[in-house]
PDB file of N, CA and C in Angstrom:
ATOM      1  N   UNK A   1       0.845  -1.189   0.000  1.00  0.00           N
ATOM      2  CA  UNK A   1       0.000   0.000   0.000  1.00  0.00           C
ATOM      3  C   UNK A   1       0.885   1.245   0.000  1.00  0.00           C
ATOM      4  N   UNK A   2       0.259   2.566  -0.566  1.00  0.00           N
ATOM      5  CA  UNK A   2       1.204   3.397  -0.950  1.00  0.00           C
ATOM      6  C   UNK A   2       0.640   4.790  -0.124  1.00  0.00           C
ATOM      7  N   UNK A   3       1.346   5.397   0.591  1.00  0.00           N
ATOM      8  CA  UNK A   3       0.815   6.503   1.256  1.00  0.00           C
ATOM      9  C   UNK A   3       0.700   7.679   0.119  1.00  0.00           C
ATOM     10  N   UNK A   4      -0.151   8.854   0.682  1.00  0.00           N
ATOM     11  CA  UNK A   4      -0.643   9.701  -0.460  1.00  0.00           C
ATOM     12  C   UNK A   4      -1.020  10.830   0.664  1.00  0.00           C
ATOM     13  N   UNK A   5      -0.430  11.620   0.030  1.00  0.00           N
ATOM     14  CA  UNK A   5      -0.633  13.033   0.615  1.00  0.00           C
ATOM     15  C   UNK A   5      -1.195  13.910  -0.294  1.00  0.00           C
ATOM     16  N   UNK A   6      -2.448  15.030  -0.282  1.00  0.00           N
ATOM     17  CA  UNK A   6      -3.366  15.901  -0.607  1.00  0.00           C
ATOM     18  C   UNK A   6      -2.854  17.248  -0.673  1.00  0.00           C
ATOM     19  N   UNK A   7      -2.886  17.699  -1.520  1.00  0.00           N
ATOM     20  CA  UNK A   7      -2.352  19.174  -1.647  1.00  0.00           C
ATOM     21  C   UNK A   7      -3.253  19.608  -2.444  1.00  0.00           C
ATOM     22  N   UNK A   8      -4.597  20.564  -2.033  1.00  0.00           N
ATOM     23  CA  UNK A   8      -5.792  21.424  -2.943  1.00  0.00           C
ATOM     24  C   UNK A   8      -5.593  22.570  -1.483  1.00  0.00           C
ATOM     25  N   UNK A   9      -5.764  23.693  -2.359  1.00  0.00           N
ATOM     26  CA  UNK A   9      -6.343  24.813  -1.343  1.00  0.00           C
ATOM     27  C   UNK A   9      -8.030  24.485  -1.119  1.00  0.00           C
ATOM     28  N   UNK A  10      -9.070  24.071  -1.895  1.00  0.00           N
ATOM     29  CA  UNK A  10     -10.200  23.277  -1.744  1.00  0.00           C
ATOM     30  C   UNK A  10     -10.608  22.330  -0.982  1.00  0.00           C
ATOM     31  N   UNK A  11     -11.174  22.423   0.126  1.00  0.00           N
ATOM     32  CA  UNK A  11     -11.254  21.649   1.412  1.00  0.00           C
ATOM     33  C   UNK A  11     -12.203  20.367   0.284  1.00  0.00           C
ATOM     34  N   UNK A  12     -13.520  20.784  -0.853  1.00  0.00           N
ATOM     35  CA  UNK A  12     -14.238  19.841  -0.840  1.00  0.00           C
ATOM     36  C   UNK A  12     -13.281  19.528  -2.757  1.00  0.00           C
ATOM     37  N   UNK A  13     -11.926  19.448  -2.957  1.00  0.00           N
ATOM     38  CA  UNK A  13     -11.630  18.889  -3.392  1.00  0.00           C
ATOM     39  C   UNK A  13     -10.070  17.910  -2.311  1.00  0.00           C
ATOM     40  N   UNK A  14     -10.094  18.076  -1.170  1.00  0.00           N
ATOM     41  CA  UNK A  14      -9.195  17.363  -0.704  1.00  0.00           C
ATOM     42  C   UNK A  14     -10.452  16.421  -0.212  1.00  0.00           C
ATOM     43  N   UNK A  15     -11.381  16.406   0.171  1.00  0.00           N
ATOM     44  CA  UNK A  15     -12.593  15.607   0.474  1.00  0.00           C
ATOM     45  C   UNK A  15     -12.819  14.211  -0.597  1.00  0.00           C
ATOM     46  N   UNK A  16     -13.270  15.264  -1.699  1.00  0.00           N
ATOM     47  CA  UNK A  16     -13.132  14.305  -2.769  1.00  0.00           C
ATOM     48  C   UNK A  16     -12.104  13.188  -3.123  1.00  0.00           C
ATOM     49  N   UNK A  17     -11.087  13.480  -2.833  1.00  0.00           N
ATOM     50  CA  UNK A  17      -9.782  12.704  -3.103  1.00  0.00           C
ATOM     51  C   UNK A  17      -9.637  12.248  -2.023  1.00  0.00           C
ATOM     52  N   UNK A  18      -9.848  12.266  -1.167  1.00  0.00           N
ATOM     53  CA  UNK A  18      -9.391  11.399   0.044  1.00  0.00           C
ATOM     54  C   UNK A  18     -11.034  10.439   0.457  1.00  0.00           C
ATOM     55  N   UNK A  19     -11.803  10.687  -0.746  1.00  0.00           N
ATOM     56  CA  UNK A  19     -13.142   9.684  -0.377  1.00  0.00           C
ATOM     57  C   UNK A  19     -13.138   9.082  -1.468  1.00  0.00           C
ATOM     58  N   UNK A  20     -12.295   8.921  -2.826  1.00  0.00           N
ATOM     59  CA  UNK A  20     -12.254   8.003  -3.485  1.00  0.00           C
ATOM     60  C   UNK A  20     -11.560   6.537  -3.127  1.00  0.00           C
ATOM     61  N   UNK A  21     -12.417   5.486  -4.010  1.00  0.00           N
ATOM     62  CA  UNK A  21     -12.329   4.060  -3.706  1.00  0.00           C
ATOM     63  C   UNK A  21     -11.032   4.052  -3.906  1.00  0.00           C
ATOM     64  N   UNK A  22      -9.850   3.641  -3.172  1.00  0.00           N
ATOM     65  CA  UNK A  22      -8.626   3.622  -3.691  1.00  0.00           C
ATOM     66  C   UNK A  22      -7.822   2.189  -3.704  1.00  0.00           C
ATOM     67  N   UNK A  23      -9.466   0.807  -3.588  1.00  0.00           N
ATOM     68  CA  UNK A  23      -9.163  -0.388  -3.080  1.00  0.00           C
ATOM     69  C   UNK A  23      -7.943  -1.238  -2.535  1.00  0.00           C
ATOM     70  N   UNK A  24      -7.430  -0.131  -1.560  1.00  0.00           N
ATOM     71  CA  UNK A  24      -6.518  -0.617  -0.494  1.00  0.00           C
ATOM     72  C   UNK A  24      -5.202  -0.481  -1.458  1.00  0.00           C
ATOM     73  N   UNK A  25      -5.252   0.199  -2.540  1.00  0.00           N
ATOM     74  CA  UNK A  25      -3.954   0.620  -3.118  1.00  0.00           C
ATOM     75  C   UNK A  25      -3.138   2.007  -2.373  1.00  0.00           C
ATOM     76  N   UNK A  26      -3.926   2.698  -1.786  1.00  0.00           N
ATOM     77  CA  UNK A  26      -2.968   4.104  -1.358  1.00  0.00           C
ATOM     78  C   UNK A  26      -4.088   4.500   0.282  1.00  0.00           C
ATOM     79  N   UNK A  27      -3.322   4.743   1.082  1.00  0.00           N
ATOM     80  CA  UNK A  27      -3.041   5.486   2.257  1.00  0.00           C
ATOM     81  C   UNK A  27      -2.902   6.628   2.744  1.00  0.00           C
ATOM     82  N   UNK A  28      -4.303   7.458   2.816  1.00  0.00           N
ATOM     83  CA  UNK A  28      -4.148   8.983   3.024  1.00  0.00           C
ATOM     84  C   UNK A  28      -3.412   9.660   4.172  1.00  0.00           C
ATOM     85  N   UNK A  29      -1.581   9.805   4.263  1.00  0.00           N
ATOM     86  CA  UNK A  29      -1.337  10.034   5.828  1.00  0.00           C
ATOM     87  C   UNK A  29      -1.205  11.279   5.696  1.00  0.00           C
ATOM     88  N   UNK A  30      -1.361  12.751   5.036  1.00  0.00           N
ATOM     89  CA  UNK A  30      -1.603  13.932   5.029  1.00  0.00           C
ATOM     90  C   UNK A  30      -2.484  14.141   4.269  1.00  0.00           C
ATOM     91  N   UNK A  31      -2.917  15.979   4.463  1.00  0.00           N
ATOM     92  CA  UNK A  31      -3.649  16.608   3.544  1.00  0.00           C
ATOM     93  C   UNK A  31      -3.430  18.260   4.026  1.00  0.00           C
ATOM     94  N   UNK A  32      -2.853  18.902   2.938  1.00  0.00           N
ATOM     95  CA  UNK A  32      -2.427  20.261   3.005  1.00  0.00           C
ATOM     96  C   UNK A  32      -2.941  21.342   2.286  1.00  0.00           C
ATOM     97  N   UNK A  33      -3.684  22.282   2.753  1.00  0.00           N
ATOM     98  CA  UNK A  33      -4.157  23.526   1.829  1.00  0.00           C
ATOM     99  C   UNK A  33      -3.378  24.532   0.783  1.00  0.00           C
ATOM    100  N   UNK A  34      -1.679  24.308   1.230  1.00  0.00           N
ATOM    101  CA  UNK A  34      -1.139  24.873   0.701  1.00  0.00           C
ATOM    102  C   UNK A  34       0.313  24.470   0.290  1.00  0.00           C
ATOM    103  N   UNK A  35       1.128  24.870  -0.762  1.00  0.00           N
ATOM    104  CA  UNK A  35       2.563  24.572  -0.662  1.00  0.00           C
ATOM    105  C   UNK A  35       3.308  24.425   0.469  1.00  0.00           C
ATOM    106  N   UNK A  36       3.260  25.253   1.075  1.00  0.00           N
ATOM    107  CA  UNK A  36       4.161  25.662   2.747  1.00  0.00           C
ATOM    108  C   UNK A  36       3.572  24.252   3.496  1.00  0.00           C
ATOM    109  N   UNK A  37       2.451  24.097   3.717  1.00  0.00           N
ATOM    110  CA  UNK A  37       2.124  23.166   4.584  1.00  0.00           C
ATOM    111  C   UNK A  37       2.440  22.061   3.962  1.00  0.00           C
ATOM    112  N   UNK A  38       2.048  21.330   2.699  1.00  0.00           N
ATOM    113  CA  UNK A  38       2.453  20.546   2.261  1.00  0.00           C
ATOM    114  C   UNK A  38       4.262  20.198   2.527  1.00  0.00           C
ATOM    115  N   UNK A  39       5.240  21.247   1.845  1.00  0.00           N
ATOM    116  CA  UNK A  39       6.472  20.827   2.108  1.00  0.00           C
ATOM    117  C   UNK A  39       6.650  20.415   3.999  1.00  0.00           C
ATOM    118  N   UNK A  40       6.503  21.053   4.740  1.00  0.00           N
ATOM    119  CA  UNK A  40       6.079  20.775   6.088  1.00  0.00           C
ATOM    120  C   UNK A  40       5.590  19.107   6.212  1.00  0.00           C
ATOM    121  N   UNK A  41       4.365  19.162   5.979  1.00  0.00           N
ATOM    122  CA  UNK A  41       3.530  18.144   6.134  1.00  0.00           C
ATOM    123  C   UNK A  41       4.541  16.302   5.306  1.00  0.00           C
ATOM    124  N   UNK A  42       5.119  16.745   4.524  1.00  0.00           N
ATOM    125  CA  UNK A  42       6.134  16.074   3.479  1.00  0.00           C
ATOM    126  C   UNK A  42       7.066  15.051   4.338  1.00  0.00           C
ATOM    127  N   UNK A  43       7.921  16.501   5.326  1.00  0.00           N
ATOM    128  CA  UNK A  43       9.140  16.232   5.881  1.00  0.00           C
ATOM    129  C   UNK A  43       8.493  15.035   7.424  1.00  0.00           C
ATOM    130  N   UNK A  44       7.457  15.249   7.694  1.00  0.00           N
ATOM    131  CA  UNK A  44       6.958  15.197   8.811  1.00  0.00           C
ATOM    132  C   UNK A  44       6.552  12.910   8.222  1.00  0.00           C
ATOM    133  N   UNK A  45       6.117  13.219   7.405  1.00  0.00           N
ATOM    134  CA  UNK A  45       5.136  11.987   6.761  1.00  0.00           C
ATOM    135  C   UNK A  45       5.663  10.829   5.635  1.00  0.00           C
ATOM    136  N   UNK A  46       6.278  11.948   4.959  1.00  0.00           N
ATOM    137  CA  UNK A  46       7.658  11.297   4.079  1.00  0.00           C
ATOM    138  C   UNK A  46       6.147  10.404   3.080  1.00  0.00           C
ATOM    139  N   UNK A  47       5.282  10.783   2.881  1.00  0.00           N
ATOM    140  CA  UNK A  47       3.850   9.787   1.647  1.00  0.00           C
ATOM    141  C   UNK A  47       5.247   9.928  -0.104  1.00  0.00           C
ATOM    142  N   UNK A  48       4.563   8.143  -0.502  1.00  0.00           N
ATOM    143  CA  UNK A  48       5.320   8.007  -1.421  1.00  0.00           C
ATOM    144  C   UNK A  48       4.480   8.394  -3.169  1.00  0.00           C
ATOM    145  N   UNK A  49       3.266   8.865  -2.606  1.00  0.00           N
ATOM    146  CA  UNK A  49       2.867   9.672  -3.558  1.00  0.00           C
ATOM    147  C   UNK A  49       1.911  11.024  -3.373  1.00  0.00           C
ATOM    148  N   UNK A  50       1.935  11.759  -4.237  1.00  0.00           N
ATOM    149  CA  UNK A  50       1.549  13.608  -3.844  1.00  0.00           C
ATOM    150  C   UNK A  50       0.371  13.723  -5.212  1.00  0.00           C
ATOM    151  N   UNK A  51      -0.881  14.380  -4.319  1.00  0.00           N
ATOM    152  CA  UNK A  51      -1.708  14.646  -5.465  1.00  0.00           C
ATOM    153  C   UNK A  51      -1.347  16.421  -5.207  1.00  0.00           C
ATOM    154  N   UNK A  52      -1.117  17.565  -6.408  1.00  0.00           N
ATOM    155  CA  UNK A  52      -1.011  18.625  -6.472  1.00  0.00           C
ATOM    156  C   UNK A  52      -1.733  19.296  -6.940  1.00  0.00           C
ATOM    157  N   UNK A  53      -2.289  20.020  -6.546  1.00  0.00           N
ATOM    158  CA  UNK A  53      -3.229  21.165  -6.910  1.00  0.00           C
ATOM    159  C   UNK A  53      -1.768  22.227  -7.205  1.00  0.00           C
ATOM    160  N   UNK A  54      -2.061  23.471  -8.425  1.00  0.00           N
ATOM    161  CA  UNK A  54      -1.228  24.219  -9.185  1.00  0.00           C
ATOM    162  C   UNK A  54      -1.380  25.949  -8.368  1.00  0.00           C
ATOM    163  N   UNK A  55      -2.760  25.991  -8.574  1.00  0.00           N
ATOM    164  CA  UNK A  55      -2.762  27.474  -7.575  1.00  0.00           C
ATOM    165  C   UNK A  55      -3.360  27.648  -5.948  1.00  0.00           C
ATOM    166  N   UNK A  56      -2.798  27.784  -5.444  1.00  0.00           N
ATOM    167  CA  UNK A  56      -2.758  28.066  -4.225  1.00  0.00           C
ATOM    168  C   UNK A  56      -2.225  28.679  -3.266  1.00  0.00           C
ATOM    169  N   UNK A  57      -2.877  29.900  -2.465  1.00  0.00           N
ATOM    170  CA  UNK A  57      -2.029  30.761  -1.695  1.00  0.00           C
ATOM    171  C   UNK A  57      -0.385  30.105  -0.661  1.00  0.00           C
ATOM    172  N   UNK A  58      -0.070  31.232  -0.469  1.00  0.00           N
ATOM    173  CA  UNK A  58       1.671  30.747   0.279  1.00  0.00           C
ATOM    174  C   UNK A  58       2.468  30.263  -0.762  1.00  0.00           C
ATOM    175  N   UNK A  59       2.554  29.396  -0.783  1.00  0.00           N
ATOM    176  CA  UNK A  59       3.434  28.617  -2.313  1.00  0.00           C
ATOM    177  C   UNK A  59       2.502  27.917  -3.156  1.00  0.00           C
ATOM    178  N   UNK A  60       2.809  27.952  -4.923  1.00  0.00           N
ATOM    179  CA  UNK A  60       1.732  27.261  -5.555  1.00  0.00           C
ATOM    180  C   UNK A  60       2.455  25.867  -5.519  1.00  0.00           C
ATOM    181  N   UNK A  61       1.627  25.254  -6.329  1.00  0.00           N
ATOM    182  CA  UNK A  61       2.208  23.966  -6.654  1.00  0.00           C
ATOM    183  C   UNK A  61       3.281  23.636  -7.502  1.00  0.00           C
ATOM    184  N   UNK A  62       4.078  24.599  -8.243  1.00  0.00           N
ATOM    185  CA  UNK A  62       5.201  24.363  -8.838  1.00  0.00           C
ATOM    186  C   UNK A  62       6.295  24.537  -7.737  1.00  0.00           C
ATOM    187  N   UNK A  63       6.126  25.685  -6.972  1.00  0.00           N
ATOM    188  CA  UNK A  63       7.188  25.747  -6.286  1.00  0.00           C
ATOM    189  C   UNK A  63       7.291  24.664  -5.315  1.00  0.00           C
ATOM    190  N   UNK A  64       6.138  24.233  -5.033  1.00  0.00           N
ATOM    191  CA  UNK A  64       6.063  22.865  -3.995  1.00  0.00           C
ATOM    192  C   UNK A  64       6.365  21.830  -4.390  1.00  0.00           C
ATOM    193  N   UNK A  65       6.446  21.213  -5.889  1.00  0.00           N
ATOM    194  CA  UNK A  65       6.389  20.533  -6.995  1.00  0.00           C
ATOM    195  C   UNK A  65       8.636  20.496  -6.789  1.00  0.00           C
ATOM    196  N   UNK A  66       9.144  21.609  -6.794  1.00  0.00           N
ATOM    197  CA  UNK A  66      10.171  21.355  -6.859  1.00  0.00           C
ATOM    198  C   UNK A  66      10.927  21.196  -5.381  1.00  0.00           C
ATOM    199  N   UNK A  67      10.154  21.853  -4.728  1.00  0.00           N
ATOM    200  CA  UNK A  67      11.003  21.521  -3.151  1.00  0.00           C
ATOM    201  C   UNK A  67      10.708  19.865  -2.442  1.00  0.00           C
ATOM    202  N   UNK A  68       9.543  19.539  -3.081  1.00  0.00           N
ATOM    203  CA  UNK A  68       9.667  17.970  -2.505  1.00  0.00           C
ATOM    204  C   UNK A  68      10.038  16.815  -3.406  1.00  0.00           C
ATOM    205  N   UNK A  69      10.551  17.090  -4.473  1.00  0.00           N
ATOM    206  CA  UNK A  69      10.997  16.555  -5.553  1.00  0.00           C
ATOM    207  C   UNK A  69      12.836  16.759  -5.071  1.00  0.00           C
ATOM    208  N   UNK A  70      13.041  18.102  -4.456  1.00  0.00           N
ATOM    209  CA  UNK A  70      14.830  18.116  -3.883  1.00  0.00           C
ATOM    210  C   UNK A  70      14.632  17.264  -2.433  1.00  0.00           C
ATOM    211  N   UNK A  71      13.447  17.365  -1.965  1.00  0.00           N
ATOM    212  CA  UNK A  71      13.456  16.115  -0.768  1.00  0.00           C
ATOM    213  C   UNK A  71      13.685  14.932  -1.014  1.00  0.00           C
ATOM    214  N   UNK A  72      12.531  14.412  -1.931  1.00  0.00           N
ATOM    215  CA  UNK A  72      12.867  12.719  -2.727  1.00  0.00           C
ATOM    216  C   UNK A  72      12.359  12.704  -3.982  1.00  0.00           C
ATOM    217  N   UNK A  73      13.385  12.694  -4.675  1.00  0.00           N
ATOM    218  CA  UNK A  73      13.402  12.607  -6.334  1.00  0.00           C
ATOM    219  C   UNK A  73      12.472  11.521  -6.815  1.00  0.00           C
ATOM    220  N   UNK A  74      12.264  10.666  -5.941  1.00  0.00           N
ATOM    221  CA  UNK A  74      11.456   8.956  -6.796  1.00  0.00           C
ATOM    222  C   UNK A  74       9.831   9.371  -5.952  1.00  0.00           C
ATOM    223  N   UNK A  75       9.909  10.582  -5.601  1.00  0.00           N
ATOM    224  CA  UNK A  75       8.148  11.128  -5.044  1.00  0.00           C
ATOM    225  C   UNK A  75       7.116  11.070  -6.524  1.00  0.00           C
ATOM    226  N   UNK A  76       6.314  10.469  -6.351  1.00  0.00           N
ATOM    227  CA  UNK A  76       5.459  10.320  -7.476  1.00  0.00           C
ATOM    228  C   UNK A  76       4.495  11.553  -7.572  1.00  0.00           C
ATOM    229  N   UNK A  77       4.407  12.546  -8.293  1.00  0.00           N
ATOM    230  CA  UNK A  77       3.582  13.835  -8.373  1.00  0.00           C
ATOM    231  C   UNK A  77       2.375  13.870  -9.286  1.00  0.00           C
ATOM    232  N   UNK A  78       1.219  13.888  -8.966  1.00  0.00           N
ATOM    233  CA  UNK A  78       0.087  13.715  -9.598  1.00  0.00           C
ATOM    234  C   UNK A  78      -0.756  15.295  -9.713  1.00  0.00           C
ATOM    235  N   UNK A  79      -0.310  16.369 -10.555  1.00  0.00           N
ATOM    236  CA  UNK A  79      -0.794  17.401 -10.851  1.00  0.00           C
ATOM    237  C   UNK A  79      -2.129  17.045 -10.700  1.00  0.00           C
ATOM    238  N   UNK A  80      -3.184  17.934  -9.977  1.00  0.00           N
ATOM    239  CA  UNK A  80      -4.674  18.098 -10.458  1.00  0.00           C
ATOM    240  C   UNK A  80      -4.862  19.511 -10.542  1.00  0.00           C
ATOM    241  N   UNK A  81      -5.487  20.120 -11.404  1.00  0.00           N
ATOM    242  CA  UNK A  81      -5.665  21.416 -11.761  1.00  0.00           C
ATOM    243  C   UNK A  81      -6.692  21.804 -12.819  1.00  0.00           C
ATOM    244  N   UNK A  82      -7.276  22.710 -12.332  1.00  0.00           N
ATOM    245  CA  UNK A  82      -8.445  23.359 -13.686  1.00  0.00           C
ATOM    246  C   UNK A  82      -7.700  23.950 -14.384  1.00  0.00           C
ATOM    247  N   UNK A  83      -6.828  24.435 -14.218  1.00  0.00           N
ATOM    248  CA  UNK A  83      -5.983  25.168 -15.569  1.00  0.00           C
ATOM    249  C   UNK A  83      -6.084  24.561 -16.548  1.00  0.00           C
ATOM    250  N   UNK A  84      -6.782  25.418 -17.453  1.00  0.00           N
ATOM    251  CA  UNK A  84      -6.803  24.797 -18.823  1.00  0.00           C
ATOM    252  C   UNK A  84      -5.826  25.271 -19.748  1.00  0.00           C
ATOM    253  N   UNK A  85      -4.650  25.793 -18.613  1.00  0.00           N
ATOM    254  CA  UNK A  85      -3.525  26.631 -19.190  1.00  0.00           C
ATOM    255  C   UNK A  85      -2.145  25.267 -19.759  1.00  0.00           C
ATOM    256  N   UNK A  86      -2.066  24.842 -20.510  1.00  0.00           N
ATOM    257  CA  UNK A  86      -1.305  23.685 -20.891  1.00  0.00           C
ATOM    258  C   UNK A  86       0.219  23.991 -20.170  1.00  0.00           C
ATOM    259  N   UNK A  87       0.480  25.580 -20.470  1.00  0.00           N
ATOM    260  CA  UNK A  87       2.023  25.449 -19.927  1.00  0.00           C
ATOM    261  C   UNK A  87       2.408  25.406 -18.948  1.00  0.00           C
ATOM    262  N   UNK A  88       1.369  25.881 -17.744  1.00  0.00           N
ATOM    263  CA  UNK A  88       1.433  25.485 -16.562  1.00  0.00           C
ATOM    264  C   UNK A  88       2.037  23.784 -16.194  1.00  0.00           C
ATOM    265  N   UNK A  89       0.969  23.217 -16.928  1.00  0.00           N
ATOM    266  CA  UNK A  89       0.957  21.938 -16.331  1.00  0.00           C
ATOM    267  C   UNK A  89       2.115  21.091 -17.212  1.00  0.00           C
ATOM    268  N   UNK A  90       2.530  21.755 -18.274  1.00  0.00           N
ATOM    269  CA  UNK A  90       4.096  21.441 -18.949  1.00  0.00           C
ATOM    270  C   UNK A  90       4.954  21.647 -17.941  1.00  0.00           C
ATOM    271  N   UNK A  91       5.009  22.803 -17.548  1.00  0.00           N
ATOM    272  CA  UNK A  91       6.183  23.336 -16.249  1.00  0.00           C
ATOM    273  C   UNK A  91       6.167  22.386 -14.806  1.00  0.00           C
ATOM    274  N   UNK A  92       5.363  22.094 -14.287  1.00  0.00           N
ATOM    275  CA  UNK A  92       4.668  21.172 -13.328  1.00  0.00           C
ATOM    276  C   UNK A  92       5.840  19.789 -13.370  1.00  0.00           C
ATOM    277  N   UNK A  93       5.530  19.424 -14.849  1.00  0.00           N
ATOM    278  CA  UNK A  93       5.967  18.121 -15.621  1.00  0.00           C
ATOM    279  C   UNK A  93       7.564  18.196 -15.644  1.00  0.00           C
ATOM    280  N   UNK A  94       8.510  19.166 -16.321  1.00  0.00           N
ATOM    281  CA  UNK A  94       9.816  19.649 -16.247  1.00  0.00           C
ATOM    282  C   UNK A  94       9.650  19.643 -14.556  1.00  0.00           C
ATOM    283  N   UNK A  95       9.315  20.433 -13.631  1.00  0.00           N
ATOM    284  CA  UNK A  95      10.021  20.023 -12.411  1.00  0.00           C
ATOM    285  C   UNK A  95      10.299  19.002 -11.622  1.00  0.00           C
ATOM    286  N   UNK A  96       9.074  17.868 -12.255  1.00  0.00           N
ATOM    287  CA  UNK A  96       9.392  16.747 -11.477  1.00  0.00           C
ATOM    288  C   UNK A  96       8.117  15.717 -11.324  1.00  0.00           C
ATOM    289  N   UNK A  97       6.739  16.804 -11.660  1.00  0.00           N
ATOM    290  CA  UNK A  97       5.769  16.063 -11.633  1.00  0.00           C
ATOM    291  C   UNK A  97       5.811  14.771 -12.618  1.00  0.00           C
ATOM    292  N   UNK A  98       4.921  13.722 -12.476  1.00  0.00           N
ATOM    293  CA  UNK A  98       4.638  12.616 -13.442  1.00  0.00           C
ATOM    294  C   UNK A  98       3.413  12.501 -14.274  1.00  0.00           C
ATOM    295  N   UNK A  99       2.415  13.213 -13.410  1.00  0.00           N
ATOM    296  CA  UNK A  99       0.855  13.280 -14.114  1.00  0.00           C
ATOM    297  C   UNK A  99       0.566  14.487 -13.932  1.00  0.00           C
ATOM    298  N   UNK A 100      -0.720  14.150 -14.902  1.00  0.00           N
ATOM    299  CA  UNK A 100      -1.330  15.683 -15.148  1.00  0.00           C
ATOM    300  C   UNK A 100      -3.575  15.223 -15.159  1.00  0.00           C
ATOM    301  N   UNK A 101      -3.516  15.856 -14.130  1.00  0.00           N
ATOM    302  CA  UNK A 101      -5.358  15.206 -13.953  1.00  0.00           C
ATOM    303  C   UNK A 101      -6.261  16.747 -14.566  1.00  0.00           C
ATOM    304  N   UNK A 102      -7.064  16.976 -15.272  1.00  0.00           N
ATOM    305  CA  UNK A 102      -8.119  18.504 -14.773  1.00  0.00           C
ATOM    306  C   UNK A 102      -9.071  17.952 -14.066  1.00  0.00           C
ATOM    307  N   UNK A 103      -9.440  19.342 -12.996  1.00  0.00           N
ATOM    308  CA  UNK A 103     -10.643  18.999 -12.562  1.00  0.00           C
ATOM    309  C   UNK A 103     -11.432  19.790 -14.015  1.00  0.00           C
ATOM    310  N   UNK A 104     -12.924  19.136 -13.403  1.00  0.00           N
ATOM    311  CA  UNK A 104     -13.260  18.558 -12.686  1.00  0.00           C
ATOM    312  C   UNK A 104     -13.055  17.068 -13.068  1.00  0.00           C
ATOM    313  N   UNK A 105     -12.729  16.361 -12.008  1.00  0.00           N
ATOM    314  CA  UNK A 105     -12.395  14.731 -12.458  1.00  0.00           C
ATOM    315  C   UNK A 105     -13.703  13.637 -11.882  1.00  0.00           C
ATOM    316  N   UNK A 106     -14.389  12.545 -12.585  1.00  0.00           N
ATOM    317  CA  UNK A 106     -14.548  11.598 -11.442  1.00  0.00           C
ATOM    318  C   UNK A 106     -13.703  10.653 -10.888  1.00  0.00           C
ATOM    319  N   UNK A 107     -14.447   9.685  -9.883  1.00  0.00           N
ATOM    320  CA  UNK A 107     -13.483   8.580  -9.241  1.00  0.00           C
ATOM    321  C   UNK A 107     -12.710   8.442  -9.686  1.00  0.00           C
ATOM    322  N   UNK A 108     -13.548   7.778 -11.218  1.00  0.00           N
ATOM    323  CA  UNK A 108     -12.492   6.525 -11.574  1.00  0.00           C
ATOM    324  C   UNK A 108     -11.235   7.009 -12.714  1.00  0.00           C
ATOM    325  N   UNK A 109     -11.371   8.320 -12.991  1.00  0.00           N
ATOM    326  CA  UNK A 109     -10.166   9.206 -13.853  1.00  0.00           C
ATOM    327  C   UNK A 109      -8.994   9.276 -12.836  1.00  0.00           C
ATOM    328  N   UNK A 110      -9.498   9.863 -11.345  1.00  0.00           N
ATOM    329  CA  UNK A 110      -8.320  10.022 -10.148  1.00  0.00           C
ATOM    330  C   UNK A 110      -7.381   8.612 -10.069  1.00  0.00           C
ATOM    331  N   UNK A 111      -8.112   7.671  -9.969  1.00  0.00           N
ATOM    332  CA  UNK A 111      -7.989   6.090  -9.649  1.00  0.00           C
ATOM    333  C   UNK A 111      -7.484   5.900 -10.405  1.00  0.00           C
ATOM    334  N   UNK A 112      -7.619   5.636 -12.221  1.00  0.00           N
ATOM    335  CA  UNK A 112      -6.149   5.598 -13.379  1.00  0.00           C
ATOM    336  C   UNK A 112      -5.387   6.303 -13.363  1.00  0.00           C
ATOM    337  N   UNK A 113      -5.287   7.459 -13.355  1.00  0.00           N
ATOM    338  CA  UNK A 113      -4.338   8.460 -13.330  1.00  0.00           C
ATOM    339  C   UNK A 113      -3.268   8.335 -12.116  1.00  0.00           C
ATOM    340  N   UNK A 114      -3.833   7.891 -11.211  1.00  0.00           N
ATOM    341  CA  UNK A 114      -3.147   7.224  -9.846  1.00  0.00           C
ATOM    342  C   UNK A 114      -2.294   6.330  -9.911  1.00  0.00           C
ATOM    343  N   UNK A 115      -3.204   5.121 -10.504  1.00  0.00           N
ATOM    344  CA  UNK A 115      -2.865   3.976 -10.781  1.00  0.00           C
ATOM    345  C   UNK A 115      -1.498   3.967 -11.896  1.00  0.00           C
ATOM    346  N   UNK A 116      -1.835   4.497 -13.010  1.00  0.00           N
ATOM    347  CA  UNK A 116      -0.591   4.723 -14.151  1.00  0.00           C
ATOM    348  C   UNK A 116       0.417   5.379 -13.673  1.00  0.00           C
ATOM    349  N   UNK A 117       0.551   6.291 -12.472  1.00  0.00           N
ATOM    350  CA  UNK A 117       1.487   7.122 -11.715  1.00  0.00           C
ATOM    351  C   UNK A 117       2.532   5.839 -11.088  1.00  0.00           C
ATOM    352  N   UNK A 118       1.559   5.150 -10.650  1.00  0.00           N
ATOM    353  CA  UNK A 118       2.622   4.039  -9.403  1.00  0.00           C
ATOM    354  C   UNK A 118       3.122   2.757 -10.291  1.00  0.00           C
ATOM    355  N   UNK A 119       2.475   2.963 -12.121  1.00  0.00           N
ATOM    356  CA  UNK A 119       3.002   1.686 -12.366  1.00  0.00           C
ATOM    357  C   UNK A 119       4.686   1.611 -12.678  1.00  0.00           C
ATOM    358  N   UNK A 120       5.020   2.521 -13.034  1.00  0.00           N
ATOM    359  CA  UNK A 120       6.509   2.949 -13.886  1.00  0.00           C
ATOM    360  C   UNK A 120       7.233   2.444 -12.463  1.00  0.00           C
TER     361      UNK A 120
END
């Protein structure tokens, strides 16, 4: 089983993601509103995979994207973002991320996108 830590400034999209079926594949041991807390929350929990939300007050998700990526390089990064801004989520990808989700997502998009994250 794979721990998974939450990074949305969106309380009812960290909800969402931490209430999908994740049939005993992943382990919610954080959930952070923001970059800052997240890198925090990171050092504290050490989860071997990160769902990222892109904008969010304190630090966004790129800059968070690269500070826990200089923590542990083999961190699996699962961008989620409404940006329908492509270069964002290009840049995301160059720092270290592996996936790229938009909201709005259902279950079972989070759950492949998850899933294809942990197969490599």
């Amino acid at each position: 089983m794979l721990s998974l830590m939450i990074v949305d400034d969106s309380n009812i999209i960290r909800r969402k993601i931490e209430r999908c079926n994740y049939t005993d594949q992943f382990h919610v041991v954080a959930s952070a509103g923001n970059g800052a807390e997240a890198v925090a929350l990171f050092k504290k929990t050490r989860p071997q995979v990160v769902t990222m939300d892109l904008t969010m007050p304190e630090m966004d998700g790129i800059a968070c994207i690269q500070q826990l990526i200089a923590l542990d390089p083999s961190l699996r990064i699962l961008v989620i973002s409404a940006l329908s801004d492509k270069a964002t989520g290009i840049e995301a990808l160059k720092k270290g991320a592996r996936g790229f989700l938009c909201k709005p997502f259902s279950d079972q998009q989070l759950l492949d996108a998850l899933t294809e994250l942990t197969e490599d």
